[in-house]
N, C-alpha and C. Protein backbone atom coordinates (compact mmCIF):
# COMPACT_ATOMS: atom_id res chain seq x y z
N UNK A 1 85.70 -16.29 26.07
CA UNK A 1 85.76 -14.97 25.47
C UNK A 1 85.70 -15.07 23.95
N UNK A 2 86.64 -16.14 23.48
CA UNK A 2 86.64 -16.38 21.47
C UNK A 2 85.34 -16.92 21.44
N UNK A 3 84.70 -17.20 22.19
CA UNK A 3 83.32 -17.63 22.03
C UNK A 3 82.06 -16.99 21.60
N UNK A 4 82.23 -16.12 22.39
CA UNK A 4 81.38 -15.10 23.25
C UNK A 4 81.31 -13.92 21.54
N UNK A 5 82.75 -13.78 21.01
CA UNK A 5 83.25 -12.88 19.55
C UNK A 5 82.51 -13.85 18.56
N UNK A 6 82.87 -14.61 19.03
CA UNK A 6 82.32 -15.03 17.49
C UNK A 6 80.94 -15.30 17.52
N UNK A 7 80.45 -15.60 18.75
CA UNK A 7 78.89 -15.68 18.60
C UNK A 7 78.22 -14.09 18.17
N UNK A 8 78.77 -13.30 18.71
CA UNK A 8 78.23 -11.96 18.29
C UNK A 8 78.44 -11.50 17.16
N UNK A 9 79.63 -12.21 16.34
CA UNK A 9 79.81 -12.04 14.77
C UNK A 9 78.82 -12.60 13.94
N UNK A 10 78.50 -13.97 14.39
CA UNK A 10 78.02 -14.47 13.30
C UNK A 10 76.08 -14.11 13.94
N UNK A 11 75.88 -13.82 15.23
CA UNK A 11 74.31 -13.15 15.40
C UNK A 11 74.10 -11.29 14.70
N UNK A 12 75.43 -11.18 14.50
CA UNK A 12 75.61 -9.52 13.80
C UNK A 12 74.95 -9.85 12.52
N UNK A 13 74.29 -10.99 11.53
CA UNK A 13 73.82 -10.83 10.36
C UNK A 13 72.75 -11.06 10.26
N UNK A 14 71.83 -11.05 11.58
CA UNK A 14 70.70 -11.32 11.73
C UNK A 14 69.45 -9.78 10.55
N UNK A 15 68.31 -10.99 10.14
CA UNK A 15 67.59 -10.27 9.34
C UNK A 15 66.85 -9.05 10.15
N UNK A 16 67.22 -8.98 11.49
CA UNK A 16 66.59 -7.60 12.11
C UNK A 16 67.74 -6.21 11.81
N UNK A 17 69.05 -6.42 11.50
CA UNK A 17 70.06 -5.74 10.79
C UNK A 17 70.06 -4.88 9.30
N UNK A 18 69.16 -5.17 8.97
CA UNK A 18 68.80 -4.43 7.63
C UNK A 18 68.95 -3.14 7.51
N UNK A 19 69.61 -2.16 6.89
CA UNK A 19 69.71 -1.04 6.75
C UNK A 19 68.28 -0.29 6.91
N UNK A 20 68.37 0.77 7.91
CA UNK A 20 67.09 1.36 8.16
C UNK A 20 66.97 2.81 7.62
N UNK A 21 67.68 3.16 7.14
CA UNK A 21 68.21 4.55 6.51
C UNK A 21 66.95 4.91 5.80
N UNK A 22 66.51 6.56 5.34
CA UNK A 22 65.42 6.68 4.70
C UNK A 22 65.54 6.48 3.52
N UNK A 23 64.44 5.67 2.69
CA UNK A 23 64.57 5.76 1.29
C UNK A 23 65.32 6.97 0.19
N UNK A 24 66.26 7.18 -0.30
CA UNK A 24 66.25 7.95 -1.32
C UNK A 24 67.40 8.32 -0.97
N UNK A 25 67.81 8.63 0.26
CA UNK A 25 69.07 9.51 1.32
C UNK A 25 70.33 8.09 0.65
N UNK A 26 71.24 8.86 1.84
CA UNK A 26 72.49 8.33 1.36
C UNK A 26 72.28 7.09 2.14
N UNK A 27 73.24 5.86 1.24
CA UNK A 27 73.57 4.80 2.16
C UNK A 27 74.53 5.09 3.44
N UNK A 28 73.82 4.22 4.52
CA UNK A 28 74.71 4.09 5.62
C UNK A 28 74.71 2.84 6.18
N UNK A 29 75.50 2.12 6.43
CA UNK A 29 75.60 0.31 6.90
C UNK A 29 75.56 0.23 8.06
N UNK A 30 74.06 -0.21 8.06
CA UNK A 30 74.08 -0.52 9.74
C UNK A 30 73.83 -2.19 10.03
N UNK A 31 74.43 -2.74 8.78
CA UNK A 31 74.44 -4.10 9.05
C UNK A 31 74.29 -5.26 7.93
N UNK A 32 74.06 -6.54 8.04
CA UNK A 32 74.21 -6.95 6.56
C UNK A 32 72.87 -7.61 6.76
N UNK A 33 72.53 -8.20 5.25
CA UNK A 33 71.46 -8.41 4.57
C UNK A 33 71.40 -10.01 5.15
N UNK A 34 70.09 -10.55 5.31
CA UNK A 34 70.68 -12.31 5.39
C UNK A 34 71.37 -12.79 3.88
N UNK A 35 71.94 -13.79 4.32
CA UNK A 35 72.59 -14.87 2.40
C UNK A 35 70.91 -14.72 1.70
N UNK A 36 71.21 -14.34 0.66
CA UNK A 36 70.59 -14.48 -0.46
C UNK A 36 68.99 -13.34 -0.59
N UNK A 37 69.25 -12.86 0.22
CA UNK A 37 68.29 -11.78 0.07
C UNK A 37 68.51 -10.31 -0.34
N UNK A 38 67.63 -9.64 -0.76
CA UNK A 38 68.06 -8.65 -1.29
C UNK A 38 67.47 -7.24 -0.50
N UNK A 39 67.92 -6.06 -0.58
CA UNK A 39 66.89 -5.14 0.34
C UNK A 39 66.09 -4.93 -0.50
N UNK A 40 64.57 -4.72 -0.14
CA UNK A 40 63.54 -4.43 -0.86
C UNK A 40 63.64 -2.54 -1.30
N UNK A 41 63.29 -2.68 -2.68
CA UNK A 41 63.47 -1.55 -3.38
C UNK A 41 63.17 0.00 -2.83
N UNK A 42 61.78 -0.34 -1.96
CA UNK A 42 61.51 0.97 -1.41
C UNK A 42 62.28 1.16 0.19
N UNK A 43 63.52 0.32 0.70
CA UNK A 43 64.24 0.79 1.62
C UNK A 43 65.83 0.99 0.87
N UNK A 44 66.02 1.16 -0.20
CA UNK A 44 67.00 1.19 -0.66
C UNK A 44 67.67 2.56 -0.75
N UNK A 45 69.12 2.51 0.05
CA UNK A 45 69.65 4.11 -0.31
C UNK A 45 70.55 4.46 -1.19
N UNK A 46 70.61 5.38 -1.63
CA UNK A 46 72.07 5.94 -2.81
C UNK A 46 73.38 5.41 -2.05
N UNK A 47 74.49 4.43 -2.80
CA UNK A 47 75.79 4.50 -2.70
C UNK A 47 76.33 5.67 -2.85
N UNK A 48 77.25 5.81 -2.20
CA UNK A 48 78.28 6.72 -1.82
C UNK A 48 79.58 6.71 -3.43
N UNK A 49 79.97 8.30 -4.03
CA UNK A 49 80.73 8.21 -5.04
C UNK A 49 82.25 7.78 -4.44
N UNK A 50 82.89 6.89 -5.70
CA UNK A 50 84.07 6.90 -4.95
C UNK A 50 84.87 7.09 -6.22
N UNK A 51 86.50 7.38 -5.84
CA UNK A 51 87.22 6.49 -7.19
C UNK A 51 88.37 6.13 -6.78
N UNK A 52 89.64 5.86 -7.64
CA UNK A 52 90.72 5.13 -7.08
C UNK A 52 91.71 4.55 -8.50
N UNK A 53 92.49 4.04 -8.18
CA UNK A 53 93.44 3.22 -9.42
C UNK A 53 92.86 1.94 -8.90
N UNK A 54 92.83 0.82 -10.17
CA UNK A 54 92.91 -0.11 -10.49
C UNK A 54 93.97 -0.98 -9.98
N UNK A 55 94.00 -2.34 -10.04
CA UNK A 55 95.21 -2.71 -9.91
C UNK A 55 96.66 -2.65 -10.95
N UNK A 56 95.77 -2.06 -12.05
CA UNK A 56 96.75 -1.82 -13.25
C UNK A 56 97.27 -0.61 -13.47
N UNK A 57 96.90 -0.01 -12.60
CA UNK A 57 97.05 1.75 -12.75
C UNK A 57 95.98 3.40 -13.45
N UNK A 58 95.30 2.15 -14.02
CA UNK A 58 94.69 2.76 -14.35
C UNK A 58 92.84 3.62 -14.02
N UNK A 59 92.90 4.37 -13.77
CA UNK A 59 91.74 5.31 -13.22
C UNK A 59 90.48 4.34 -12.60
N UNK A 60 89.68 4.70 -11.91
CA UNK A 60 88.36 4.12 -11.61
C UNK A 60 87.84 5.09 -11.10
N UNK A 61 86.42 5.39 -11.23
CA UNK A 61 85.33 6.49 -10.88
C UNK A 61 83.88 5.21 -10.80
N UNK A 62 83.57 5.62 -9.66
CA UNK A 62 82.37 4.63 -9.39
C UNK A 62 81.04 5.13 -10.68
N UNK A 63 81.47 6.39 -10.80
CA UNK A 63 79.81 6.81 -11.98
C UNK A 63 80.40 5.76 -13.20
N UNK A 64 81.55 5.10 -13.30
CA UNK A 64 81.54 3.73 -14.35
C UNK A 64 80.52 2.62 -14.30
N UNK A 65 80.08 2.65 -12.84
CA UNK A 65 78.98 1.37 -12.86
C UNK A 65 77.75 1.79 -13.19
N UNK A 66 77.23 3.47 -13.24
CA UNK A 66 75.96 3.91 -13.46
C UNK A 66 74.77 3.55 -14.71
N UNK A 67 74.08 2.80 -14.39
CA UNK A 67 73.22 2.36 -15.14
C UNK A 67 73.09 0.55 -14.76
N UNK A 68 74.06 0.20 -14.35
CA UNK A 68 74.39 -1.76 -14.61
C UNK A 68 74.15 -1.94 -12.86
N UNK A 69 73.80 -3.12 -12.80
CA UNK A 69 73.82 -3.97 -11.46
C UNK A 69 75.35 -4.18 -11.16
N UNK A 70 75.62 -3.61 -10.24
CA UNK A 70 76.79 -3.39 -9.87
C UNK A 70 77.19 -4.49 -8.30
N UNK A 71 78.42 -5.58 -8.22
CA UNK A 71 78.74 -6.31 -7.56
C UNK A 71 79.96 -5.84 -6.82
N UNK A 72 80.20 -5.52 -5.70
CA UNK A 72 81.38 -4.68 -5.26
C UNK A 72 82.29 -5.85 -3.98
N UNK A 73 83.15 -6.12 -4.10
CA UNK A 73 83.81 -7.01 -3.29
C UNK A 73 85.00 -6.71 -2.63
N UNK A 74 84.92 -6.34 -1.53
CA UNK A 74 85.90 -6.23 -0.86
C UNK A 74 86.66 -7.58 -0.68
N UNK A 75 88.49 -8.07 -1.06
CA UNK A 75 88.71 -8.70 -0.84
C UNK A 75 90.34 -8.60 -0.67
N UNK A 76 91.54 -9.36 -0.09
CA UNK A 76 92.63 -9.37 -0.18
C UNK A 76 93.37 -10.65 -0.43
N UNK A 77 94.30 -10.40 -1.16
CA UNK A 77 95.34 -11.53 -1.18
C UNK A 77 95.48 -12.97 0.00
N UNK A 78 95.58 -12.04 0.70
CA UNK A 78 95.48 -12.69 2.06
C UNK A 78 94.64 -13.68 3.03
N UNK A 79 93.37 -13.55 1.95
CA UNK A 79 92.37 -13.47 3.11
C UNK A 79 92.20 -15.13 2.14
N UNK A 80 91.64 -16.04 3.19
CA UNK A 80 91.60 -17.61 3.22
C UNK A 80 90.19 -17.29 1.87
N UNK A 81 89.01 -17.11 2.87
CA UNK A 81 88.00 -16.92 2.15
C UNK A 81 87.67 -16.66 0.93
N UNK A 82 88.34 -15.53 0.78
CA UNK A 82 88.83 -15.22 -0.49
C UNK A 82 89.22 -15.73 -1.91
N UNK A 83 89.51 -16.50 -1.86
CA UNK A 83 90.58 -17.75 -2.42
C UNK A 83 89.30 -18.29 -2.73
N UNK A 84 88.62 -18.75 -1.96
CA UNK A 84 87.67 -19.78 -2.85
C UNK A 84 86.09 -18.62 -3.19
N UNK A 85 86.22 -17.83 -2.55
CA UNK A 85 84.65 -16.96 -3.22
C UNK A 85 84.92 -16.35 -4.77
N UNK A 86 86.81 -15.85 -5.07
CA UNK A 86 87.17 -15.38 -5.97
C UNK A 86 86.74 -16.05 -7.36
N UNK A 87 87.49 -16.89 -7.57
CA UNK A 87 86.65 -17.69 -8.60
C UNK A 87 85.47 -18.01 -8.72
N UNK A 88 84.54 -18.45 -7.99
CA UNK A 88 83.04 -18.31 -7.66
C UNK A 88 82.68 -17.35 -8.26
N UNK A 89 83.02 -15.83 -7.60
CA UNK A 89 82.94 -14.59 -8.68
C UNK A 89 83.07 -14.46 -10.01
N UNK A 90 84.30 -14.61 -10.49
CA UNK A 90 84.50 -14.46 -12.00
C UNK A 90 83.55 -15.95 -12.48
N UNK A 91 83.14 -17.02 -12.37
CA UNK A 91 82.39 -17.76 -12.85
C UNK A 91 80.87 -16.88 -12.90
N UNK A 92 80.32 -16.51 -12.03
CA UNK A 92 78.88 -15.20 -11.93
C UNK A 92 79.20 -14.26 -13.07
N UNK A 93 80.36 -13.65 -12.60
CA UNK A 93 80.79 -12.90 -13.88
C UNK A 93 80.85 -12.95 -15.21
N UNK A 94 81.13 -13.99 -15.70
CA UNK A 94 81.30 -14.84 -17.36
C UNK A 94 79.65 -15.05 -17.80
N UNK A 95 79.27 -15.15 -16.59
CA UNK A 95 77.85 -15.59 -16.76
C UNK A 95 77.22 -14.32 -16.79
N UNK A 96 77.08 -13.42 -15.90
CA UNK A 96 76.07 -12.10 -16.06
C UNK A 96 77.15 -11.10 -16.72
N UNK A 97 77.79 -11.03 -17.29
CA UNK A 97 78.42 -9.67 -17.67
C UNK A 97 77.43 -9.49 -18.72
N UNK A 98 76.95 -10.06 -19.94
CA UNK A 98 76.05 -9.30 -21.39
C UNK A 98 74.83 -9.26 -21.06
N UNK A 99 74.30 -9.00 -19.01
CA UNK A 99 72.85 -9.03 -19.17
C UNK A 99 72.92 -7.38 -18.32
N UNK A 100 74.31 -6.61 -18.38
CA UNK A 100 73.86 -5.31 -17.66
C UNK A 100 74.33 -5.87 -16.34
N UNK A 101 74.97 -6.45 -15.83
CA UNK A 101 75.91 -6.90 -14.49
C UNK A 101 77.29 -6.47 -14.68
N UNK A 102 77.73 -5.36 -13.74
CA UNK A 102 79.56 -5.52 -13.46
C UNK A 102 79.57 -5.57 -12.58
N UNK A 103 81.09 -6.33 -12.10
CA UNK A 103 82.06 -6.12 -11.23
C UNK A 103 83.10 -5.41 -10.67
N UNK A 104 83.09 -5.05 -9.56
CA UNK A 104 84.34 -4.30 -9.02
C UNK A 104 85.01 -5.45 -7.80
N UNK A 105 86.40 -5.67 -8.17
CA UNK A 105 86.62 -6.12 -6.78
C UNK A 105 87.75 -4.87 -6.53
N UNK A 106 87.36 -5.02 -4.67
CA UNK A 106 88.64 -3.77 -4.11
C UNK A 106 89.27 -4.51 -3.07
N UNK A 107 90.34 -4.35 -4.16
CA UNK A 107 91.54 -5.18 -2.69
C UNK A 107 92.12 -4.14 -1.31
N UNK A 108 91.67 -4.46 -0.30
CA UNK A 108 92.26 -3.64 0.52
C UNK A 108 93.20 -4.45 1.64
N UNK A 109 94.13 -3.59 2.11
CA UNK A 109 95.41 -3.90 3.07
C UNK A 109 96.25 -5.07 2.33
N UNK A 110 96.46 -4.81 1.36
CA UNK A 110 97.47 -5.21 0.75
C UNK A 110 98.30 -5.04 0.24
N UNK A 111 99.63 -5.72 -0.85
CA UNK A 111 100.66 -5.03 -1.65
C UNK A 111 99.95 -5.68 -3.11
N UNK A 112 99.99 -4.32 -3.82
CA UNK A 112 99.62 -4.13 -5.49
C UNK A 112 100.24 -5.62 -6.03
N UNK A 113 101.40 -5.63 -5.93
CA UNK A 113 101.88 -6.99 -6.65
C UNK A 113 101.64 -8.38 -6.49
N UNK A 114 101.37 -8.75 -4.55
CA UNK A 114 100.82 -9.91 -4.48
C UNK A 114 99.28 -9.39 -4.82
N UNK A 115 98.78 -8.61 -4.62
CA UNK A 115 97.09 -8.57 -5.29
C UNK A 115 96.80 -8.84 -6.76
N UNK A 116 97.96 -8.54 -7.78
CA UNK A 116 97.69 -9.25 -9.01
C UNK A 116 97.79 -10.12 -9.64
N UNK A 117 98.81 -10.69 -8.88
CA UNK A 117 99.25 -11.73 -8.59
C UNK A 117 98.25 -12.98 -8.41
N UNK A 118 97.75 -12.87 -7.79
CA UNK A 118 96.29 -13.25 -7.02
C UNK A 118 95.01 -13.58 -8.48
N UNK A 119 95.18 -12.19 -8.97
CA UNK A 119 93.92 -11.95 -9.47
C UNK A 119 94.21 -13.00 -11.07
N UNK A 120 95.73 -12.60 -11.14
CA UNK A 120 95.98 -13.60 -12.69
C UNK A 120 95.89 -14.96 -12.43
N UNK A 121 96.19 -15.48 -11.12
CA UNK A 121 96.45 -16.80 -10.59
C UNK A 121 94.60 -17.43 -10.98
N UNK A 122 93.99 -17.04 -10.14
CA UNK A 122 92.47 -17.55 -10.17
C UNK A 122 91.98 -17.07 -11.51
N UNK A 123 92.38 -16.26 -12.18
CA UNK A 123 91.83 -15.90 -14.00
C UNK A 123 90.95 -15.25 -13.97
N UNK A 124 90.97 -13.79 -12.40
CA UNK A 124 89.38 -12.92 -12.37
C UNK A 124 90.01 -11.93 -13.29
N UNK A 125 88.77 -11.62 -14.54
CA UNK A 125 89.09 -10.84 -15.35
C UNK A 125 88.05 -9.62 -15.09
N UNK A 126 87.51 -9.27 -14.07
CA UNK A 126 87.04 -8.27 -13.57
C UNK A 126 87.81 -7.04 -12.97
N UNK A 127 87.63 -6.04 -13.15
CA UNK A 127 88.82 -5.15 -12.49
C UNK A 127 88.40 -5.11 -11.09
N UNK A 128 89.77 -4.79 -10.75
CA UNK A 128 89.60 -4.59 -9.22
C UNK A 128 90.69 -3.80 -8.56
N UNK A 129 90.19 -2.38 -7.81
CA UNK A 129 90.79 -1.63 -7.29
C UNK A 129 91.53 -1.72 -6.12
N UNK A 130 92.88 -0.75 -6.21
CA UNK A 130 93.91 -0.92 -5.52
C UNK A 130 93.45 -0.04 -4.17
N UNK A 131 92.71 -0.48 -2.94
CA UNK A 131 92.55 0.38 -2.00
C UNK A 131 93.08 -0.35 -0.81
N UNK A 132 94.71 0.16 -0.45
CA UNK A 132 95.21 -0.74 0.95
C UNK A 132 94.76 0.30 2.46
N UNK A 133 94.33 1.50 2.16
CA UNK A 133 93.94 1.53 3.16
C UNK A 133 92.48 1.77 3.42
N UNK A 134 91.80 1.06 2.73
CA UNK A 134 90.23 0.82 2.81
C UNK A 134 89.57 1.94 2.81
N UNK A 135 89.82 3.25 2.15
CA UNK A 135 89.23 4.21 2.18
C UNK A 135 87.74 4.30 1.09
N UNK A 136 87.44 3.05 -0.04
CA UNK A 136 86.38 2.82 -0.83
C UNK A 136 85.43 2.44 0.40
N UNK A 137 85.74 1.11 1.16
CA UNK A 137 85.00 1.22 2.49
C UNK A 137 84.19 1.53 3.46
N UNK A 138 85.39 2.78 3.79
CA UNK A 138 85.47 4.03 4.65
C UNK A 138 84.04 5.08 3.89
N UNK A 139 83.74 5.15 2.57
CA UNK A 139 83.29 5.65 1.67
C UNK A 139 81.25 5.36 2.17
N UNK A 140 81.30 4.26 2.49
CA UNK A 140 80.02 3.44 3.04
C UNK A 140 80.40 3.56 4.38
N UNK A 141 79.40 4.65 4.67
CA UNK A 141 79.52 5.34 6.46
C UNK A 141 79.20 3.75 7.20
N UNK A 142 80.06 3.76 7.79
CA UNK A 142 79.92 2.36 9.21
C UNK A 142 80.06 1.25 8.46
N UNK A 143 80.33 0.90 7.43
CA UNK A 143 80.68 0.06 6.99
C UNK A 143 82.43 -0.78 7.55
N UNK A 144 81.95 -1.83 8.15
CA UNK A 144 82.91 -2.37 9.19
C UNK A 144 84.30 -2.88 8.05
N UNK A 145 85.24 -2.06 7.64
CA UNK A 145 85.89 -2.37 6.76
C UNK A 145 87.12 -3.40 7.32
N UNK A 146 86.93 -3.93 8.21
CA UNK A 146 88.02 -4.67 8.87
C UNK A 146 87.20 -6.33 8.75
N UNK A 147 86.38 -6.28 7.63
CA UNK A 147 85.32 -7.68 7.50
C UNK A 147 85.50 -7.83 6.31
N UNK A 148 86.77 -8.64 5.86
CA UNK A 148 87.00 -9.35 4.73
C UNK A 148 86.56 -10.91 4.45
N UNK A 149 86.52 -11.66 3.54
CA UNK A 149 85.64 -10.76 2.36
C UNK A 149 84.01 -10.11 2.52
N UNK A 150 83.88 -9.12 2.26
CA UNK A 150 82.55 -8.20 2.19
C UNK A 150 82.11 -7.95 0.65
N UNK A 151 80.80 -7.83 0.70
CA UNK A 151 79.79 -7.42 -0.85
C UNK A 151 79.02 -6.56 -0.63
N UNK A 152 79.03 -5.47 -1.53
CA UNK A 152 78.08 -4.55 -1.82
C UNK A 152 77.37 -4.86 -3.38
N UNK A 153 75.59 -5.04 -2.99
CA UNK A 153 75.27 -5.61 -4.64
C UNK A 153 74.88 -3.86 -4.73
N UNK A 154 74.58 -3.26 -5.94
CA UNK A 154 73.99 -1.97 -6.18
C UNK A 154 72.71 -2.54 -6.95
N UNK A 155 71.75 -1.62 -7.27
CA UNK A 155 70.83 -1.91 -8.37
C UNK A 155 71.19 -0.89 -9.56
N UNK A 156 70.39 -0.88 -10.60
CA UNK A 156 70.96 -0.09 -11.98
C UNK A 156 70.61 1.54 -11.04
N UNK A 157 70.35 1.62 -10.09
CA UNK A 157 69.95 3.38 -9.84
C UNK A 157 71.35 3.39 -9.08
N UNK A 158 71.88 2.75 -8.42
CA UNK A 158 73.25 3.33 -7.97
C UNK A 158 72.68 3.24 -6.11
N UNK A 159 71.70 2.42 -6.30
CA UNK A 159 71.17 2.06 -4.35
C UNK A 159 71.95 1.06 -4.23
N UNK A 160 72.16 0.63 -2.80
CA UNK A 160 72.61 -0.46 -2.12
C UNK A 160 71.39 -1.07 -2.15
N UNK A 161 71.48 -2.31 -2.56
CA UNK A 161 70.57 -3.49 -3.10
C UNK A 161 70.82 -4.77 -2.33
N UNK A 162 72.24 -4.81 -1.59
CA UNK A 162 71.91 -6.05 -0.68
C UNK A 162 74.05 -5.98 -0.31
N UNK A 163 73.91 -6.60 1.28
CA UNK A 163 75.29 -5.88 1.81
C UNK A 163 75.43 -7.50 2.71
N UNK A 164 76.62 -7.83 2.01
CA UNK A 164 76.97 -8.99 2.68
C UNK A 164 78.24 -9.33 3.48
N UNK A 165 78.63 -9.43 4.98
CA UNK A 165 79.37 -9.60 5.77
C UNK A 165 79.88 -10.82 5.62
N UNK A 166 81.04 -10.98 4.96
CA UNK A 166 81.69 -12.91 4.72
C UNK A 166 81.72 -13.04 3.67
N UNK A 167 81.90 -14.19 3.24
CA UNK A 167 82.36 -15.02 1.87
C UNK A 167 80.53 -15.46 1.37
N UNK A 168 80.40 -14.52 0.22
CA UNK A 168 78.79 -15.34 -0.25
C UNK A 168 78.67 -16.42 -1.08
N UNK A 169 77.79 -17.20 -0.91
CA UNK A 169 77.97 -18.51 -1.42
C UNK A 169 77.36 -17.83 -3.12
N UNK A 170 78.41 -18.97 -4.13
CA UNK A 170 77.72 -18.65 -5.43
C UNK A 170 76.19 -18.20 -5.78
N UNK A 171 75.18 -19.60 -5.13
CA UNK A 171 73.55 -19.45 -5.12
C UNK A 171 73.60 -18.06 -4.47
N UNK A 172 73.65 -17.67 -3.88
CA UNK A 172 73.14 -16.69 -2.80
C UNK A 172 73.16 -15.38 -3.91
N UNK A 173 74.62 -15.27 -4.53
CA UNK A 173 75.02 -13.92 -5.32
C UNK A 173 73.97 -14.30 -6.83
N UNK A 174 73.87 -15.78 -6.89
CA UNK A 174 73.26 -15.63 -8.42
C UNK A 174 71.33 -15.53 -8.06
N UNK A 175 71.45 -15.88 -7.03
CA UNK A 175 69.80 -15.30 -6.79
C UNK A 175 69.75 -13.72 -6.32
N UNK A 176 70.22 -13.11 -5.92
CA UNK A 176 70.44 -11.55 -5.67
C UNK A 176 70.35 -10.71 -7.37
N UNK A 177 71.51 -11.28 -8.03
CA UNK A 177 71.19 -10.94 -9.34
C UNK A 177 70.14 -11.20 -10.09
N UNK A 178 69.21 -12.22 -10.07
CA UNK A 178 68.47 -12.60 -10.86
C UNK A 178 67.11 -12.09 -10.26
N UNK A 179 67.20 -11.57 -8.99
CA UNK A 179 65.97 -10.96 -8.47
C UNK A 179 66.08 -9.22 -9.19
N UNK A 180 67.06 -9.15 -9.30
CA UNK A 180 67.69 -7.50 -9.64
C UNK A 180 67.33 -7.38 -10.76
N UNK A 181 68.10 -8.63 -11.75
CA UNK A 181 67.64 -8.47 -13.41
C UNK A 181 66.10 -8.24 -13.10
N UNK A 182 65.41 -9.06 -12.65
CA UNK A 182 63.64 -9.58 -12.75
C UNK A 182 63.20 -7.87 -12.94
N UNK A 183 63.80 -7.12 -11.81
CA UNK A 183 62.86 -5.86 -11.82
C UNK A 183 63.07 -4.77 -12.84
N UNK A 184 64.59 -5.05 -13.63
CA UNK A 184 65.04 -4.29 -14.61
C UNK A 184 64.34 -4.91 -15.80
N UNK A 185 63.43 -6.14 -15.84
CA UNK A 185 62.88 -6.44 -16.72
C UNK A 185 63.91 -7.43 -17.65
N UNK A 186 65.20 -8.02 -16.89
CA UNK A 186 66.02 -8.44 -17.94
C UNK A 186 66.07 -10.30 -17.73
């Protein structure tokens, strides 16, 4: 039976999974992207607005990422994976933040204090929102929010640009970006 789950987890990221939604319309997740690919521009749909507190308290409105290649990470304290993709991240980060790249990470099902905890420990200086009951998620229709760690890349229009189920390997996120910069000309 644990067999049988996990074979269907890890055949759930197959490249026939690609979001089929119509160009231009809203995003809806009907599945993830393979590692290191990106959705091609003319199947790409509008992200969904969201906002929320920070882990610091302070405000977040998704029209903050409008204009920049936007990296969205669902992740928790908790989660094994986590732990080692986190830093991975803020290293991408240090690296693409002055080319028009941000970050959001959203911690969900967790407590605020071990989540910052967390975030000062590994030295991610990216903000990252306080959502324990996964309602940023919830926000991306069918988006399986019970699949930590998860990535949403955006492009500078505010489309879902590439949707990753699991922990992404560094290469994978720095070729996604660098295909993204290519078309922004950067």
């Amino acid at each position: 039976m644990a067999v049988s789950a996990l074979f269907v987890t890890l055949t759930g990221c197959s490249s026939s999974d690609v979001d089929q939604t119509t160009p231009g319309t809203r995003y809806e997740f009907n599945g993830a992207t393979p590692a290191g690919q990106a959705i091609e521009a003319t199947s790409r749909a509008v992200a969904p607005s969201f906002s929320g507190e920070l882990l610091d308290g302070t405000p977040f409105d998704s029209a903050d990422l409008a204009g920049d290649i936007a990296v969205i990470n669902f992740w928790g304290s908790w989660c094994a994976p986590c732990r080692v993709e986190t830093p991975e991240f803020q290293d991408v980060y240090a690296e693409r933040r002055d080319e028009g790249v941000q970050f959001l990470g959203v911690d969900v099902k967790d407590d605020r204090q071990m989540a910052s905890a967390f975030m000062t420990k590994v030295g991610a200086e990216y903000p990252s929102m306080f959502d324990p009951r996964g309602e940023v998620a919830m926000a991306f229709r069918g988006f399986p929010a019970n699949v930590v760690p998860s990535t949403i890349v955006l492009d500078t229009e505010g489309r879902v640009a590439g949707v990753y189920t699991g922990a992404v390997a560094r290469e994978d996120l720095q070729s996604v970006l660098s295909s993204l910069l290519q078309e922004t000309g950067g």
